[in-house]
PDB file of N, CA and C in Angstrom:
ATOM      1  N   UNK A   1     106.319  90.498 117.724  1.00  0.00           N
ATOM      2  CA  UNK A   1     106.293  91.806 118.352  1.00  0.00           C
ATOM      3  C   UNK A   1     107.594  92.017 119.133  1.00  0.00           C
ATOM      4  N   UNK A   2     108.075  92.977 118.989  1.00  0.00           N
ATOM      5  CA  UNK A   2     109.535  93.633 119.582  1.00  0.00           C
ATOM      6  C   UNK A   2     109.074  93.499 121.417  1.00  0.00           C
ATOM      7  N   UNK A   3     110.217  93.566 121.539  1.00  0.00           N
ATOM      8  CA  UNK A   3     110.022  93.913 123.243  1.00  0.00           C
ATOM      9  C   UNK A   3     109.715  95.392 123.823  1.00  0.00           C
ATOM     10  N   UNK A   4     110.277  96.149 123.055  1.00  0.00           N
ATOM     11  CA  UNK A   4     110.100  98.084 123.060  1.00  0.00           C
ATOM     12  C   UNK A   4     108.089  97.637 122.884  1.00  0.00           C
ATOM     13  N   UNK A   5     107.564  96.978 122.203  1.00  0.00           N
ATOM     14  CA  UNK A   5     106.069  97.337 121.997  1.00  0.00           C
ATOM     15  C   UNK A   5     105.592  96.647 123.015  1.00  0.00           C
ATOM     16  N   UNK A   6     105.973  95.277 123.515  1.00  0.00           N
ATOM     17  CA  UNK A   6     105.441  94.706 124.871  1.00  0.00           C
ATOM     18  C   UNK A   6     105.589  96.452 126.019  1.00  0.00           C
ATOM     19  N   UNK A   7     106.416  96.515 126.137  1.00  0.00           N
ATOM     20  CA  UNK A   7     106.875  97.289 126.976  1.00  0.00           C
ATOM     21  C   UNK A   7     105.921  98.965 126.940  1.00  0.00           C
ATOM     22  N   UNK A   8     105.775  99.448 125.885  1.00  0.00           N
ATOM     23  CA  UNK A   8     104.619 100.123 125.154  1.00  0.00           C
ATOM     24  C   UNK A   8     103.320 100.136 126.279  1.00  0.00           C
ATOM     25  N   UNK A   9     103.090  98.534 125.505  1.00  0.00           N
ATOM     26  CA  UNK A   9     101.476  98.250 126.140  1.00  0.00           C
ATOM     27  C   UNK A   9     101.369  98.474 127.246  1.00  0.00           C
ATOM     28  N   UNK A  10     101.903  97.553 128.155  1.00  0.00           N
ATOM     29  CA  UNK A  10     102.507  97.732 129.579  1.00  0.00           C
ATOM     30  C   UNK A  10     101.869  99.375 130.482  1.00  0.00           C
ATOM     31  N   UNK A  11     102.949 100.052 129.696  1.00  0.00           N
ATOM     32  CA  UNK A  11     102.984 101.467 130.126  1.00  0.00           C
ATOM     33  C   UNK A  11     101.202 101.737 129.803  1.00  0.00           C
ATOM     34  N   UNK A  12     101.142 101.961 128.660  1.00  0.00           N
ATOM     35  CA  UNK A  12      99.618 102.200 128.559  1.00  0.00           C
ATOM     36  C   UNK A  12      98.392 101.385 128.931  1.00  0.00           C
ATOM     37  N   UNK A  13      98.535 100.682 129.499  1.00  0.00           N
ATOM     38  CA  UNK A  13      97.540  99.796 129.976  1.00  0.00           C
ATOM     39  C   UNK A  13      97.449 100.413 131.755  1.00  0.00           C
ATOM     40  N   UNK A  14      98.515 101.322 132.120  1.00  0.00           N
ATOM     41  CA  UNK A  14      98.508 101.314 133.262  1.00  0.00           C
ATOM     42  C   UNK A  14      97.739 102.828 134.008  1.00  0.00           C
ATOM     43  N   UNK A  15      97.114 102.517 135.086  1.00  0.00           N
ATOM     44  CA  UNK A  15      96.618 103.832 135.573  1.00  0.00           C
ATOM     45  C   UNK A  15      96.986 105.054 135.347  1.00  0.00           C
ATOM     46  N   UNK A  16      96.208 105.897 134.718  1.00  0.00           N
ATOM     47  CA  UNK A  16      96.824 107.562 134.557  1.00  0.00           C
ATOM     48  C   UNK A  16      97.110 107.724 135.780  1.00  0.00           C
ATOM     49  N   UNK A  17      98.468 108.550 136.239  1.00  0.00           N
ATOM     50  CA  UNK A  17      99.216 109.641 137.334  1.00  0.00           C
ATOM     51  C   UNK A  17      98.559 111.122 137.288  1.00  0.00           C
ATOM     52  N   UNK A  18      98.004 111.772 138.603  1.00  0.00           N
ATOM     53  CA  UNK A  18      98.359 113.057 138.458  1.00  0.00           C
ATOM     54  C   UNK A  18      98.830 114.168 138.157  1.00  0.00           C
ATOM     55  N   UNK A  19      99.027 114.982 137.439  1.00  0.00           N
ATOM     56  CA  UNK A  19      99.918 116.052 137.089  1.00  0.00           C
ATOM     57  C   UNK A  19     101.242 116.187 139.046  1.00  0.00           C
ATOM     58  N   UNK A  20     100.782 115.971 139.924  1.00  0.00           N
ATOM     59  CA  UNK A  20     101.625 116.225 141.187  1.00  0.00           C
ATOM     60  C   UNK A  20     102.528 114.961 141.013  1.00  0.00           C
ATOM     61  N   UNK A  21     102.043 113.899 141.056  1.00  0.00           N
ATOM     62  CA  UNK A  21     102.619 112.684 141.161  1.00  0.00           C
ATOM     63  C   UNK A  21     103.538 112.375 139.698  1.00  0.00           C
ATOM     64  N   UNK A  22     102.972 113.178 138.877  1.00  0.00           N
ATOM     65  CA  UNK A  22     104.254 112.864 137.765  1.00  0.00           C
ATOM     66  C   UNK A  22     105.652 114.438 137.504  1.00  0.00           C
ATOM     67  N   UNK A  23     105.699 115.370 138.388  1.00  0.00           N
ATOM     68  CA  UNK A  23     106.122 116.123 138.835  1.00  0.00           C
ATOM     69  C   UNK A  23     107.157 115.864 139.621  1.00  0.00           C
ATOM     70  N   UNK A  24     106.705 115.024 140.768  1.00  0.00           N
ATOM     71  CA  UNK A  24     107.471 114.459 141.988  1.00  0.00           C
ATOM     72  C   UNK A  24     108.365 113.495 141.422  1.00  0.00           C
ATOM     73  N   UNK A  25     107.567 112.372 140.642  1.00  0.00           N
ATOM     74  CA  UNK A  25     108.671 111.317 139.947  1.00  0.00           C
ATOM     75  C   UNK A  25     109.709 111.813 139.045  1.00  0.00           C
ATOM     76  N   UNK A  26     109.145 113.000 138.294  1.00  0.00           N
ATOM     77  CA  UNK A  26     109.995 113.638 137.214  1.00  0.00           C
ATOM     78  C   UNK A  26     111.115 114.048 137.951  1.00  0.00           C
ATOM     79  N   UNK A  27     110.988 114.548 139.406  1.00  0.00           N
ATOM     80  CA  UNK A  27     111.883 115.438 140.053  1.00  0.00           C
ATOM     81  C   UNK A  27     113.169 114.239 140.687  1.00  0.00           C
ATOM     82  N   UNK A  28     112.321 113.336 141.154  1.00  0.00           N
ATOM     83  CA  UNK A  28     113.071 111.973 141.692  1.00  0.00           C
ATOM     84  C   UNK A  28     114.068 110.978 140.686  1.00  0.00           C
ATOM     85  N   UNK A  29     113.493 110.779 139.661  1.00  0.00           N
ATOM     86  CA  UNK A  29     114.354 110.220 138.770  1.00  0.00           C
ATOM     87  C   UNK A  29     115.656 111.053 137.956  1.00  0.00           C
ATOM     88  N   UNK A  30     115.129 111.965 137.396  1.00  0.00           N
ATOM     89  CA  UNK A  30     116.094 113.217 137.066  1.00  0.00           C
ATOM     90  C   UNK A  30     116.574 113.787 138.393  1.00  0.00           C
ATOM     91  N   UNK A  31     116.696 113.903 139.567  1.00  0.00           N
ATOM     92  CA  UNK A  31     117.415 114.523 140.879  1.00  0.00           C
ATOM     93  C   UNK A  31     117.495 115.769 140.141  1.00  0.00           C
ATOM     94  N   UNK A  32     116.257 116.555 139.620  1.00  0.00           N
ATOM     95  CA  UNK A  32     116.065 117.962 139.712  1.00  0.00           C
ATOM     96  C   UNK A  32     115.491 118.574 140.753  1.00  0.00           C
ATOM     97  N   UNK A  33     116.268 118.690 142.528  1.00  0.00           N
ATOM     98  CA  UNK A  33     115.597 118.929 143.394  1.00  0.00           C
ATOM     99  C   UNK A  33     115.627 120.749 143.190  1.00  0.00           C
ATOM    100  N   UNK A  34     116.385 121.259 142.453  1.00  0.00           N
ATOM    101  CA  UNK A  34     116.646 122.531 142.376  1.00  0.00           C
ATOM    102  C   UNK A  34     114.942 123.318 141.604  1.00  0.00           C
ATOM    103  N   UNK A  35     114.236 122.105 141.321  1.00  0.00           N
ATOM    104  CA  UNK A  35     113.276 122.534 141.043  1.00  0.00           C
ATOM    105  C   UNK A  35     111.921 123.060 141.988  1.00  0.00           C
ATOM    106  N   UNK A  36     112.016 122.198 143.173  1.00  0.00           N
ATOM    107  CA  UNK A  36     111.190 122.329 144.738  1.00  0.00           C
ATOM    108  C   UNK A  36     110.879 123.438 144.932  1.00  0.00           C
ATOM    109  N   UNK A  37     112.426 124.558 145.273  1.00  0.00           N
ATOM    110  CA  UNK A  37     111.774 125.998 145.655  1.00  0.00           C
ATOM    111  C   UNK A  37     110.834 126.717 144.483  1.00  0.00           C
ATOM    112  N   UNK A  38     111.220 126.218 142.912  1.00  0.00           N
ATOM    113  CA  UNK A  38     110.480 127.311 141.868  1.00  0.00           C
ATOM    114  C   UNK A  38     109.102 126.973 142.440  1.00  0.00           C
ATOM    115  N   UNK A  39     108.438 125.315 141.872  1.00  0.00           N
ATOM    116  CA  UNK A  39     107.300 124.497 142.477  1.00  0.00           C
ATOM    117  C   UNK A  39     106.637 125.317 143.708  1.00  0.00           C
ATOM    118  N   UNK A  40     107.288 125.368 144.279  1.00  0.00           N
ATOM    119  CA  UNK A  40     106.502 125.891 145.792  1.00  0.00           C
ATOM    120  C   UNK A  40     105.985 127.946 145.785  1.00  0.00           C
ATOM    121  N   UNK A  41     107.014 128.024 144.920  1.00  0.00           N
ATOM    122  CA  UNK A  41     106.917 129.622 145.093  1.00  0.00           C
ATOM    123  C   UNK A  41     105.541 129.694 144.008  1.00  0.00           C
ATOM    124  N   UNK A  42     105.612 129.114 142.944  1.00  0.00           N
ATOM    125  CA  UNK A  42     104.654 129.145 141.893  1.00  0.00           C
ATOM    126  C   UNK A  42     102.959 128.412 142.615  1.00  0.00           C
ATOM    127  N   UNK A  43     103.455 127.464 143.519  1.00  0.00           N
ATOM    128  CA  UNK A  43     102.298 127.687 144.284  1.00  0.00           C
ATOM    129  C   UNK A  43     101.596 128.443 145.561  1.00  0.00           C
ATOM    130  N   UNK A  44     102.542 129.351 145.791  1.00  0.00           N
ATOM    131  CA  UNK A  44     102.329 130.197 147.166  1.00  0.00           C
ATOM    132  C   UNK A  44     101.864 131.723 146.259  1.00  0.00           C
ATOM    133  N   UNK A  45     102.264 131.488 144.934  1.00  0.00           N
ATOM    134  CA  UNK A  45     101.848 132.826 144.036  1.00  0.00           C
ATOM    135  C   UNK A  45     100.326 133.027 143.566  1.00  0.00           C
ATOM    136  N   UNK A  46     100.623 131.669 142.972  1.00  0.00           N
ATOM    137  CA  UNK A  46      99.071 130.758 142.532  1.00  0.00           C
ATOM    138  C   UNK A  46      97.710 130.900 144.017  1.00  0.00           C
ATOM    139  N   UNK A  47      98.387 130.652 144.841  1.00  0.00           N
ATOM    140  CA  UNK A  47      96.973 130.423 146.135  1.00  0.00           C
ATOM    141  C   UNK A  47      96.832 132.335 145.869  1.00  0.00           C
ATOM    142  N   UNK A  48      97.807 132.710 146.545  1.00  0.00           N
ATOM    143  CA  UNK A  48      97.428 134.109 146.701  1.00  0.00           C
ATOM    144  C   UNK A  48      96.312 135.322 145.599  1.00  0.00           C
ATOM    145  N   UNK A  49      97.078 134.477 144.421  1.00  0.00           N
ATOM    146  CA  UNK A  49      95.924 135.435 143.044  1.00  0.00           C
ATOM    147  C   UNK A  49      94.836 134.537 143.081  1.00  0.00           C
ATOM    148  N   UNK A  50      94.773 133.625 144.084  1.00  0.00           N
ATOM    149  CA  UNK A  50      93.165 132.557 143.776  1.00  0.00           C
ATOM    150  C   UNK A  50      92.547 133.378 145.218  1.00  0.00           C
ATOM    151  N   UNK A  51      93.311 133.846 146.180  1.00  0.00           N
ATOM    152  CA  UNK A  51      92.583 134.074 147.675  1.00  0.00           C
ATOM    153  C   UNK A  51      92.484 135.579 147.075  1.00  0.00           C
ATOM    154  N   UNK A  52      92.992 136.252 146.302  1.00  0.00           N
ATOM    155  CA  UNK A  52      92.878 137.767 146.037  1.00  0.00           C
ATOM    156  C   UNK A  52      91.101 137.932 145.497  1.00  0.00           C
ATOM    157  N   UNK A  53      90.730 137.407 144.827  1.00  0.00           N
ATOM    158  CA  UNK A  53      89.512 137.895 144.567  1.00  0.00           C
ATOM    159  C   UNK A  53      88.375 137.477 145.548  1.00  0.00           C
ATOM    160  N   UNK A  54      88.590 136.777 146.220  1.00  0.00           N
ATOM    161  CA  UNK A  54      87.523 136.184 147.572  1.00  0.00           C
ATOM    162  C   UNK A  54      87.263 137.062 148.861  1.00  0.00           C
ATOM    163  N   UNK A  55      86.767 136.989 149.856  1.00  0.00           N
ATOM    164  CA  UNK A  55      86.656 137.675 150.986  1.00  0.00           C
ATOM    165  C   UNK A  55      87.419 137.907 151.786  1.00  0.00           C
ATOM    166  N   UNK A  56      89.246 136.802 151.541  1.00  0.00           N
ATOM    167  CA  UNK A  56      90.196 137.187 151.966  1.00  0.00           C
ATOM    168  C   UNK A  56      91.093 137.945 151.691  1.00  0.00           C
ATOM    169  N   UNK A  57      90.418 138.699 150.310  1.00  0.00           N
ATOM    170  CA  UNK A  57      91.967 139.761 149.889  1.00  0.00           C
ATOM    171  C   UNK A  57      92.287 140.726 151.078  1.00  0.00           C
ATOM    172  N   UNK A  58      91.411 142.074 151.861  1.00  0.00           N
ATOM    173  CA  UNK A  58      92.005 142.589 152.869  1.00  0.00           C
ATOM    174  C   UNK A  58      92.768 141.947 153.786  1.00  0.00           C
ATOM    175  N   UNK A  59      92.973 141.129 154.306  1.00  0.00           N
ATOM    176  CA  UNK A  59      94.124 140.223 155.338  1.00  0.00           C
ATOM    177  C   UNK A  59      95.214 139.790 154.325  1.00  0.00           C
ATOM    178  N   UNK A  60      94.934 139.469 153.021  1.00  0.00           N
ATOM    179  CA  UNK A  60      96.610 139.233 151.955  1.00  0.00           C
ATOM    180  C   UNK A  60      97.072 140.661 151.860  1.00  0.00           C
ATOM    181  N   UNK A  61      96.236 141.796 151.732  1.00  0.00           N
ATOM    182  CA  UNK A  61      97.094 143.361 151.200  1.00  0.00           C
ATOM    183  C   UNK A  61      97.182 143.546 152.422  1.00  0.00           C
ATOM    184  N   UNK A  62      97.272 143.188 153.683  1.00  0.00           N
ATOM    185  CA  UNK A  62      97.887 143.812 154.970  1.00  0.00           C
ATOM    186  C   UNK A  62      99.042 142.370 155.084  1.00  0.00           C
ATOM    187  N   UNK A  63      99.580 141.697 154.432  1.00  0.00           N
ATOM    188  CA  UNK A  63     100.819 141.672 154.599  1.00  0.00           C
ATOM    189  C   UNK A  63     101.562 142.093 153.813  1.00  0.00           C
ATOM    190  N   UNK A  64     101.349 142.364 152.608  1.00  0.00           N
ATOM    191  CA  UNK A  64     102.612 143.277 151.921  1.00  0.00           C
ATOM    192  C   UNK A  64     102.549 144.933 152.121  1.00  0.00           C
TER     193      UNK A  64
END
């Protein structure tokens, strides 16, 4: 067996990551920090269309 397939197993034998936690590493190893502000805006967009249909939409349409 090659060393690339030791190395294989390894990887797959090992605990699944989060979608956040493999985001963060993606961002850390590649030094794509230019990615942080999209990340954050896409989640400040995301809460808001999740708080829009709940009992808090009047207090979100009185800030814009």
């Amino acid at each position: 067996m090659s060393d690339s397939a030791n190395e294989f197993e390894k990887q797959a034998a090992q605990k699944r990551r989060g979608m956040l936690r493999e985001l963060i590493g993606f961002i850390a190893t590649n030094k794509r920090w230019w990615l942080i502000p999209l990340v954050v805006a896409l989640v400040i967009a995301s809460a808001l269309v999740l708080l829009g249909g709940t009992g808090a939409a009047p207090f979100i349409y009185t800030l814009f």
